[in-house]
N, C-alpha and C. Protein backbone atom coordinates (compact mmCIF):
# COMPACT_ATOMS: atom_id res chain seq x y z
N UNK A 1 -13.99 7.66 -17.04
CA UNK A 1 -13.15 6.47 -17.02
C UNK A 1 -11.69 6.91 -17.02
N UNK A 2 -10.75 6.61 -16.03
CA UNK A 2 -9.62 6.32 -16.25
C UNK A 2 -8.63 6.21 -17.48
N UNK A 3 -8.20 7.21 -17.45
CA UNK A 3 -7.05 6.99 -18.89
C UNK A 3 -5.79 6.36 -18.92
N UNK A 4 -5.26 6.73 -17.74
CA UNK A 4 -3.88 5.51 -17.31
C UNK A 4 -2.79 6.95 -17.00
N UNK A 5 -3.33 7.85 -17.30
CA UNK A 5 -2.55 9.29 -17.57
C UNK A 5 -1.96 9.24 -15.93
N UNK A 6 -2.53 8.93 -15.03
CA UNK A 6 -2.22 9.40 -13.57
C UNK A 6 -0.80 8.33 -12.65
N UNK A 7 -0.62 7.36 -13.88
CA UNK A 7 0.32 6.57 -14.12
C UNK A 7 1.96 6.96 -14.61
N UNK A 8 1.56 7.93 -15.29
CA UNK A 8 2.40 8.14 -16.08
C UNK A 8 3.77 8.58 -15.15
N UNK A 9 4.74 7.52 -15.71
CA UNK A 9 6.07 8.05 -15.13
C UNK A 9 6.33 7.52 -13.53
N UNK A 10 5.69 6.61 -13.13
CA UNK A 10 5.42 5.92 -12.27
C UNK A 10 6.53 4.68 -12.02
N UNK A 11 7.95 4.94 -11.80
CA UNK A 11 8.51 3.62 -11.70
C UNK A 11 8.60 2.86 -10.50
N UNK A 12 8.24 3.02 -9.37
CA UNK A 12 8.73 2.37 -8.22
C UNK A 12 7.11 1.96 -7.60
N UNK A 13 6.35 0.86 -7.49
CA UNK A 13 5.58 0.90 -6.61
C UNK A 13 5.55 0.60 -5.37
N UNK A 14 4.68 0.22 -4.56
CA UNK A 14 4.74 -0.45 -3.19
C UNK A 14 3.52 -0.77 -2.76
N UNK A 15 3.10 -1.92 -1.86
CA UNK A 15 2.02 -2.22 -1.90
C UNK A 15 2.31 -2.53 -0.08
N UNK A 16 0.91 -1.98 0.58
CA UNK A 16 0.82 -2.35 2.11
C UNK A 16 -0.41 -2.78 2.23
N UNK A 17 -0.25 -3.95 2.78
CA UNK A 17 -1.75 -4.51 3.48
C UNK A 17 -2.01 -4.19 4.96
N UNK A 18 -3.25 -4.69 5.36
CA UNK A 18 -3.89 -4.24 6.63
C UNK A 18 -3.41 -5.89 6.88
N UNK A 19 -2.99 -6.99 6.23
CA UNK A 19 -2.56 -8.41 7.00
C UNK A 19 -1.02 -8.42 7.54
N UNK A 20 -0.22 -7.57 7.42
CA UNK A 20 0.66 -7.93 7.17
C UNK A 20 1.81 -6.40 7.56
N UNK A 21 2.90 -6.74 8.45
CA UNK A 21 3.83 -5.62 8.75
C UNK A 21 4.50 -5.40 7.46
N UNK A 22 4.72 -4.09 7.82
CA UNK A 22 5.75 -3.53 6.33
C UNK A 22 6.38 -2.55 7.57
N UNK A 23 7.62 -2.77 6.71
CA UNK A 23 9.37 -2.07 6.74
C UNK A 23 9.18 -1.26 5.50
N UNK A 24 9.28 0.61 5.94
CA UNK A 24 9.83 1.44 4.62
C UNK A 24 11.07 0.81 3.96
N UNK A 25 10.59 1.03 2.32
CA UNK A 25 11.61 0.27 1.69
C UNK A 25 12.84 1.90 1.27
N UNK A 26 12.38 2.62 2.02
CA UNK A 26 13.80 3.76 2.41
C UNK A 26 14.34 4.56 3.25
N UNK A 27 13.82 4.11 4.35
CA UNK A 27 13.96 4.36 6.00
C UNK A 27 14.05 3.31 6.82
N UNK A 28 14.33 3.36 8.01
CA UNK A 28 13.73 2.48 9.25
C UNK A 28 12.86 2.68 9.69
N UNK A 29 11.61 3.09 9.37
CA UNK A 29 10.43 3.02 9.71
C UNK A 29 9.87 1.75 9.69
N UNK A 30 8.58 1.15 11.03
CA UNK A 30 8.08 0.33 10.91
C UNK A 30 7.04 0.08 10.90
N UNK A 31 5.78 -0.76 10.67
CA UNK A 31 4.44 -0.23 11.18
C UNK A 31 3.81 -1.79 11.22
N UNK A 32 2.81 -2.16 12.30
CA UNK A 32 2.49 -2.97 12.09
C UNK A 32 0.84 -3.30 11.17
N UNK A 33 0.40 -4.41 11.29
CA UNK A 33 -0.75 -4.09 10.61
C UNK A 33 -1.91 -2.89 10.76
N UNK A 34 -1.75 -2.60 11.98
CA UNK A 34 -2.77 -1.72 12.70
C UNK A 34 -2.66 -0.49 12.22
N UNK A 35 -1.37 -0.28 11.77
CA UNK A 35 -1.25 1.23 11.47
C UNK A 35 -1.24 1.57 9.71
N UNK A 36 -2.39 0.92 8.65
CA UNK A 36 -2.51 1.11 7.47
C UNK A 36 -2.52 2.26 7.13
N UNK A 37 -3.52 3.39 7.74
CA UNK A 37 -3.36 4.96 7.29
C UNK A 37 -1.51 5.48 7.41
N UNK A 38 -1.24 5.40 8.79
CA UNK A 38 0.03 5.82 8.98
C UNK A 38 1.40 5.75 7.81
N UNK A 39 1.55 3.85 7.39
CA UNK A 39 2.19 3.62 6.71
C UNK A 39 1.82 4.44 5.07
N UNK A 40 0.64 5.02 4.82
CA UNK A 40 0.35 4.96 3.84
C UNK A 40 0.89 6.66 3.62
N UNK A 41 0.09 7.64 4.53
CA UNK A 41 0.73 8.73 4.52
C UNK A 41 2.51 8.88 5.06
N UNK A 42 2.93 7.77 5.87
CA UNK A 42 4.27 8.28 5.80
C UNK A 42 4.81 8.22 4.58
N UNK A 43 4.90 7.06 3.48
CA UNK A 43 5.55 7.20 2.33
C UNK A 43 4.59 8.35 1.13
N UNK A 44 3.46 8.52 1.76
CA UNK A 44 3.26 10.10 0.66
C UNK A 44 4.09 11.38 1.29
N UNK A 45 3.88 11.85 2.60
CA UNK A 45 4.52 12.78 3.11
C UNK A 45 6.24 12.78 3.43
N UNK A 46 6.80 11.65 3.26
CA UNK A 46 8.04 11.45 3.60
C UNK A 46 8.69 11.06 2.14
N UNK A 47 8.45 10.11 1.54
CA UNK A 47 9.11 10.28 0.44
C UNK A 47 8.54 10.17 -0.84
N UNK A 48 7.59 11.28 -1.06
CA UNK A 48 6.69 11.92 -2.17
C UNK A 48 6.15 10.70 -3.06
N UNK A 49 5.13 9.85 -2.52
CA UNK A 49 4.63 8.59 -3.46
C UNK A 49 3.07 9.12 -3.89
N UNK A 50 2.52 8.73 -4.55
CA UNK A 50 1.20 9.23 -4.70
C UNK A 50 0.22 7.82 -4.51
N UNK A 51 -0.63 8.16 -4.63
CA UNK A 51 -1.56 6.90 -3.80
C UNK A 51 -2.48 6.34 -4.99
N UNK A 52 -1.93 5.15 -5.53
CA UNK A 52 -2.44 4.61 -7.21
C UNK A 52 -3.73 4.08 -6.71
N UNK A 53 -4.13 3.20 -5.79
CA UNK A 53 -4.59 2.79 -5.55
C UNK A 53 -5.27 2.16 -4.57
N UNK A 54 -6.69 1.78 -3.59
CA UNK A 54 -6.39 1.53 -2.55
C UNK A 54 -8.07 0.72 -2.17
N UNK A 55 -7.68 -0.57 -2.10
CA UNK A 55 -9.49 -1.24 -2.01
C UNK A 55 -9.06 -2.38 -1.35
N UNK A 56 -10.05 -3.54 -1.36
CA UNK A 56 -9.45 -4.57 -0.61
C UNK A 56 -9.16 -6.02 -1.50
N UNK A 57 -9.01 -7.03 -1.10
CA UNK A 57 -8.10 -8.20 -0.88
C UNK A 57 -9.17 -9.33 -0.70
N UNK A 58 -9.10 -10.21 -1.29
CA UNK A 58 -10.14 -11.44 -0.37
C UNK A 58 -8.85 -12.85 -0.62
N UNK A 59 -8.34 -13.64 0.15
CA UNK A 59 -7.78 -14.47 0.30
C UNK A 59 -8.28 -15.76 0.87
N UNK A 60 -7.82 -17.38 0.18
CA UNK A 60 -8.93 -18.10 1.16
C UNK A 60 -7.70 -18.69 1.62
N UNK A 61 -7.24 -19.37 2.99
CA UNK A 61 -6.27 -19.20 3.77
C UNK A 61 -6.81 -20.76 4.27
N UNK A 62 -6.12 -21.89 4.40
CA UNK A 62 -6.16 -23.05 5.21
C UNK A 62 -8.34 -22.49 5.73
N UNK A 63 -9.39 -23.06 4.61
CA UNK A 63 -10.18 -23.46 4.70
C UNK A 63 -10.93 -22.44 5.12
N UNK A 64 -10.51 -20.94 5.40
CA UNK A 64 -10.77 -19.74 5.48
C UNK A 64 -10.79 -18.59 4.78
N UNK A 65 -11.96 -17.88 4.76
CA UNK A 65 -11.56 -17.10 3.73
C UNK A 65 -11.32 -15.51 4.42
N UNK A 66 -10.18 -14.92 4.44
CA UNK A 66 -9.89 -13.57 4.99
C UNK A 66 -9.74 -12.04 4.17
N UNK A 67 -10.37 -11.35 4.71
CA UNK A 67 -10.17 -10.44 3.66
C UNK A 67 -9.60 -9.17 4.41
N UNK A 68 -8.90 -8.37 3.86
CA UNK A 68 -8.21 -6.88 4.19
C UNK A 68 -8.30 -5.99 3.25
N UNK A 69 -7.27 -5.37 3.71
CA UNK A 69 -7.37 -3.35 3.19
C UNK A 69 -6.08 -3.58 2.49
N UNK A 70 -5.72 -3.05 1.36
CA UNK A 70 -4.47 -3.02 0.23
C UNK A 70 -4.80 -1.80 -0.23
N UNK A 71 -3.29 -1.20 -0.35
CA UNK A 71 -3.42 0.25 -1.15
C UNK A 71 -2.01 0.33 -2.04
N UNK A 72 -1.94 0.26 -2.89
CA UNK A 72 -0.84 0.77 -3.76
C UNK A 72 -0.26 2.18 -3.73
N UNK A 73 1.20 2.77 -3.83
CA UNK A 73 1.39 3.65 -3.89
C UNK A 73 2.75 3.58 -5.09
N UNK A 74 2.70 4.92 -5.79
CA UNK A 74 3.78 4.94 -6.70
C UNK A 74 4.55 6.07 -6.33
N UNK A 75 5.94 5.97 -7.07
CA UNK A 75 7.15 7.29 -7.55
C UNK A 75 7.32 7.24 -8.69
């Protein structure tokens, strides 16, 4: 079980979905939904985040229910 230890010292998170474009919040990098791996390793390999977390999402949306890919990353 999880101790919280892998947390530690963790101030900045960020969160990318597979619904939704994300803008690096410290570059001009862009990615759209399609590119979830990409976005995820550019902010580990580019500006050293570690990967807290990463499963999915279920949302029910105007009488629909949609679900995606979410991964957390910290500094």
């Amino acid at each position: 079980m999880p101790t919280g230890t892998q947390y530690k010292g963790i101030k900045h998170v960020v969160c990318i979905r597979t619904n939704l474009e994300t803008n690096c919040e410290h570059c001009d990098m862009k990615f759209d939904y399609h590119q979830f791996t990409e976005a995820i390793n550019h902010y580990i390999e580019q500006h050293g985040y570690k990967l807290l977390y990463i499963g999915s999402e279920t949302q029910y949306i105007e009488k629909a229910i949609h679900s995606f890919s979410v991964a957390f990353l910290g500094k």
